[in-house]
Protein backbone atom coordinates (compact mmCIF):
# COMPACT_ATOMS: atom_id res chain seq x y z
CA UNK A 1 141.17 182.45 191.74
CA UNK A 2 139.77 183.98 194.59
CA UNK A 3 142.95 183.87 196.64
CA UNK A 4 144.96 185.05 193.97
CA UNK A 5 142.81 188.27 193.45
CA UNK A 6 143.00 189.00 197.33
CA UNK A 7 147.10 188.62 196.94
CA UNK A 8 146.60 191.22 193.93
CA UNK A 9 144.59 193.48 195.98
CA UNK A 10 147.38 193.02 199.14
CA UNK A 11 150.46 194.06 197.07
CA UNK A 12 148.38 196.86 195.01
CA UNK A 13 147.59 198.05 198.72
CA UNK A 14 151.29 197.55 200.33
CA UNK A 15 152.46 199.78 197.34
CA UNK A 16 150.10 202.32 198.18
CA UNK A 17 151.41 202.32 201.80
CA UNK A 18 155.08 202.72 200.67
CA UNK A 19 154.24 205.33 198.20
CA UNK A 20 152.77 207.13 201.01
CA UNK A 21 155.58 206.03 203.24
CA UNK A 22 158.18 207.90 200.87
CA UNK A 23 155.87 210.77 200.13
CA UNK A 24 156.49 211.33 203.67
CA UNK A 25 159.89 211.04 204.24
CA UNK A 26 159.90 213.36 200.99
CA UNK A 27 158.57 216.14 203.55
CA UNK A 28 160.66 215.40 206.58
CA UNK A 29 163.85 215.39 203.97
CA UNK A 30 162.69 218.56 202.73
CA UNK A 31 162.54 219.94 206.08
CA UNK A 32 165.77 218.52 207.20
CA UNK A 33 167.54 220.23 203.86
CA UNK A 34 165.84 223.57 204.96
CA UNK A 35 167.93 223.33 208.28
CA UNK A 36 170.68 223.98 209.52
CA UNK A 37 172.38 220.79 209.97
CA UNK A 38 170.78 219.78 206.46
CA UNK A 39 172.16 222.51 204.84
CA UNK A 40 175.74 221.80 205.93
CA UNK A 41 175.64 218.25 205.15
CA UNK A 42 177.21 217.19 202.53
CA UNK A 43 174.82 216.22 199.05
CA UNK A 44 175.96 212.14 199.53
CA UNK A 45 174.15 212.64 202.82
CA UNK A 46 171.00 213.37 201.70
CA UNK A 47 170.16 210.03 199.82
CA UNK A 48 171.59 208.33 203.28
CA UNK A 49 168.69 210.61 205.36
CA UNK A 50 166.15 209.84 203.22
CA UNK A 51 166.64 206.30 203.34
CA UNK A 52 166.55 206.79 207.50
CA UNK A 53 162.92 208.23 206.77
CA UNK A 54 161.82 205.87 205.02
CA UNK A 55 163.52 203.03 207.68
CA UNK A 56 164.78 201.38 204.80
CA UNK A 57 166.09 197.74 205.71
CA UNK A 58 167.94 195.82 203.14
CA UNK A 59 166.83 197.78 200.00
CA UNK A 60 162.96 197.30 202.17
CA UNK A 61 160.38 200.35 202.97
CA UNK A 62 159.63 200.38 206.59
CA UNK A 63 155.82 201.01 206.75
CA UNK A 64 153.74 201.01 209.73
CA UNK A 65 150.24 198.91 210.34
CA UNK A 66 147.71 198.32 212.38
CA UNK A 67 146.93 194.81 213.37
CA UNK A 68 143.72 193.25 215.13
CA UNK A 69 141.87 189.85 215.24
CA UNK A 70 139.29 188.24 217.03
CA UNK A 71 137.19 185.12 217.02
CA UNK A 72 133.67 183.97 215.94
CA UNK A 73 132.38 182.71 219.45
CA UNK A 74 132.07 185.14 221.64
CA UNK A 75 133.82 185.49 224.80
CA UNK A 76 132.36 185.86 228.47
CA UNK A 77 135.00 186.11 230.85
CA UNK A 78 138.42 184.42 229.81
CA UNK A 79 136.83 181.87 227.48
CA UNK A 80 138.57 181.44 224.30
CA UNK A 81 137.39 178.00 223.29
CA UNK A 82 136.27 179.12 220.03
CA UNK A 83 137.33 176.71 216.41
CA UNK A 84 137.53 179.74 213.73
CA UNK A 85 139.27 183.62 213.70
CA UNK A 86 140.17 186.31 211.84
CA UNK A 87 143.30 188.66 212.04
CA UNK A 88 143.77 191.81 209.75
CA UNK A 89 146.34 194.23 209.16
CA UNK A 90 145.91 198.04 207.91
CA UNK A 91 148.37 200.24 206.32
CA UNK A 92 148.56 203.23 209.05
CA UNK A 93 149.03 206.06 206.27
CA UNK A 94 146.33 205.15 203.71
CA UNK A 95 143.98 202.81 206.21
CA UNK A 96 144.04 199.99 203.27
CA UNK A 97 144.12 196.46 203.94
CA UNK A 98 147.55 195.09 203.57
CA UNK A 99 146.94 191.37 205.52
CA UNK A 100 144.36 189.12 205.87
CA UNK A 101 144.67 185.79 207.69
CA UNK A 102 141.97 183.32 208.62
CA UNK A 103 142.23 180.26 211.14
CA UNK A 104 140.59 177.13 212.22
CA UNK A 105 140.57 174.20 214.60
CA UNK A 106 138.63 171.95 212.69
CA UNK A 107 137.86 170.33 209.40
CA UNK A 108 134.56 168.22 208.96
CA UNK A 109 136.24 165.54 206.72
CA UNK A 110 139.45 164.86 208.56
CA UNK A 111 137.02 164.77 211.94
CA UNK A 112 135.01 162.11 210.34
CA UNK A 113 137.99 160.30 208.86
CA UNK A 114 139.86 159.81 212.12
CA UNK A 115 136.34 159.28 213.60
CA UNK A 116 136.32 156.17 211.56
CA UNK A 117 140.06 155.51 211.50
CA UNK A 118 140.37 155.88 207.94
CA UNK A 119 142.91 158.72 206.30
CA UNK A 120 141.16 162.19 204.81
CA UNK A 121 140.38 162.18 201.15
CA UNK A 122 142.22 164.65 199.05
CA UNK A 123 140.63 167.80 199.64
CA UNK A 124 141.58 171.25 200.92
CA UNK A 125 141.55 171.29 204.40
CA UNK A 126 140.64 174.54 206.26
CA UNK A 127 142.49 173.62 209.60
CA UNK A 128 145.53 175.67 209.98
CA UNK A 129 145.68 176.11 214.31
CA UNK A 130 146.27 173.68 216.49
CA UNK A 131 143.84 172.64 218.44
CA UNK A 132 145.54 172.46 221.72
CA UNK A 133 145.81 176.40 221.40
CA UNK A 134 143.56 178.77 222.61
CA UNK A 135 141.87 181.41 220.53
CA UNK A 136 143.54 184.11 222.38
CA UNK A 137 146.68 182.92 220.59
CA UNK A 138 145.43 183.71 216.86
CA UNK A 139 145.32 187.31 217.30
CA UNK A 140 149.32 186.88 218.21
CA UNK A 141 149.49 184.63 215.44
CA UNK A 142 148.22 186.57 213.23
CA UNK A 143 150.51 189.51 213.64
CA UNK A 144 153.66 187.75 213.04
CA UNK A 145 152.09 185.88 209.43
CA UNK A 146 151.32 189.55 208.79
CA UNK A 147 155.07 190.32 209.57
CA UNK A 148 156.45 187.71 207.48
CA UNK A 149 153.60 187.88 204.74
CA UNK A 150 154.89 191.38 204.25
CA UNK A 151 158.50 190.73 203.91
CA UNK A 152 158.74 188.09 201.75
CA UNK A 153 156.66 189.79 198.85
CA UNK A 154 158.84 189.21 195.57
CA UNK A 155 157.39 192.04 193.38
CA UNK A 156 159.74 194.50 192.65
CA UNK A 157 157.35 197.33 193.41
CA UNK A 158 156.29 196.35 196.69
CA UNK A 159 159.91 195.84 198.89
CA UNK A 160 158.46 196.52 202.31
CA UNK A 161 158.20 194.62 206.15
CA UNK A 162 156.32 196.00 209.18
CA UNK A 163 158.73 198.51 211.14
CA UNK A 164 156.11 199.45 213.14
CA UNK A 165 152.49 198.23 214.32
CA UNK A 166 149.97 199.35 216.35
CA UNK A 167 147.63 197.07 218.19
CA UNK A 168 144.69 197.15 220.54
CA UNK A 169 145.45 197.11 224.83
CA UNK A 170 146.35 193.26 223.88
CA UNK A 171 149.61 192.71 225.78
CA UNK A 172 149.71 189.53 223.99
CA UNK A 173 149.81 190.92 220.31
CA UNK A 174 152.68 192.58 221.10
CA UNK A 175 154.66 190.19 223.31
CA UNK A 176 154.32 187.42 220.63
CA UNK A 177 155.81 189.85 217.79
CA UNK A 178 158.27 191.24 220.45
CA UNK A 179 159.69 187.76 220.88
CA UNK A 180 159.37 186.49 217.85
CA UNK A 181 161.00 189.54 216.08
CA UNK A 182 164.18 187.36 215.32
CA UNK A 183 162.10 184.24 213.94
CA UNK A 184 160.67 186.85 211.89
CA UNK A 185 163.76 187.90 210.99
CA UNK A 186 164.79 184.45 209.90
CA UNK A 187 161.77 183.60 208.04
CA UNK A 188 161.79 187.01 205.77
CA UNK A 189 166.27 187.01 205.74
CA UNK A 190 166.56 190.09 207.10
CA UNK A 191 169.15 189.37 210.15
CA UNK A 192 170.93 192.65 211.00
């Protein structure tokens, strides 16, 4: 129930952020039609620049984010050993939350099972990051679910993917979406 109202919350948000995307690229349109060039287009041109405002992508709003994470121990020097961390993402024209994702290393009961080399009991198990990875590496991760999250919503009303982000001086963030902008692309079916 819980998760279900955050996933509410998410696409209420994301529509938000492409409202305010298009509101916008309403203004630069109108200033584009007050020019010169704009006002010797032709009209069939004017639907075709709006949809360049707006970076539409397959019938999809471009919108722009900010993305950051971080972990729960804290870090002194270039330790990132800690189990558990958080990445968010916030829509850069209204500053709402459009993506939440949480990782861990660990889960008690499959510790204890393979402790005693028996197999977990059904429950929901919290790990989600492998444990050979470093914290560091969730605050990448977490941009591209955020990426992908995005994309493949299914509501009519909220057709968007990241077309731009903005991150902290983390050369990492970026290098991870950088490279895996075409398994992004694959994941959400948006190859060029």
């Amino acid at each position: 129930a819980q998760q279900q109202l955050l996933e509410e919350c998410l696409s209420e948000n994301i529509e938000k952020e492409i409202d305010a995307t298009m509101a916008a690229a309403e203004v630069q349109l109108e200033e584009w039609q007050e020019s010169e060039e704009g006002q010797s287009s032709p009209i069939d041109e004017h639907a075709k620049k709006f949809d360049d405002f707006c970076h539409v992508h397959h019938g999809k709003v471009g919108i722009a984010v900010g993305i950051d994470g971080g972990w729960q121990k804290r870090a002194s020097g270039h330790s990132y050993s800690s189990k558990t961390g958080h990445n968010f993402c916030v829509g850069m024209r209204t500053g709402k939350l459009c993506g939440a994702v949480w990782f861990s290393k660990h889960c008690r009961l499959c510790e204890v099972a393979a402790n005693n080399q028996r197999d977990p009991p059904d429950h929901r198990c919290p790990r989600n990051f492998p444990m050979d990875k470093s914290a560091k590496s969730m605050e990448g991760s977490g941009a591209i679910q955020h990426c992908i999250n995005i994309a493949r919503r299914e509501a009519a009303n909220v057709q968007a993917y990241v077309y731009t982000f903005v991150t902290d001086d983390d050369s990492t963030t970026r290098a991870n979406v950088k490279w895996s902008k075409k398994a992004c692309a694959i994941h959400t079916g948006f190859l060029s």
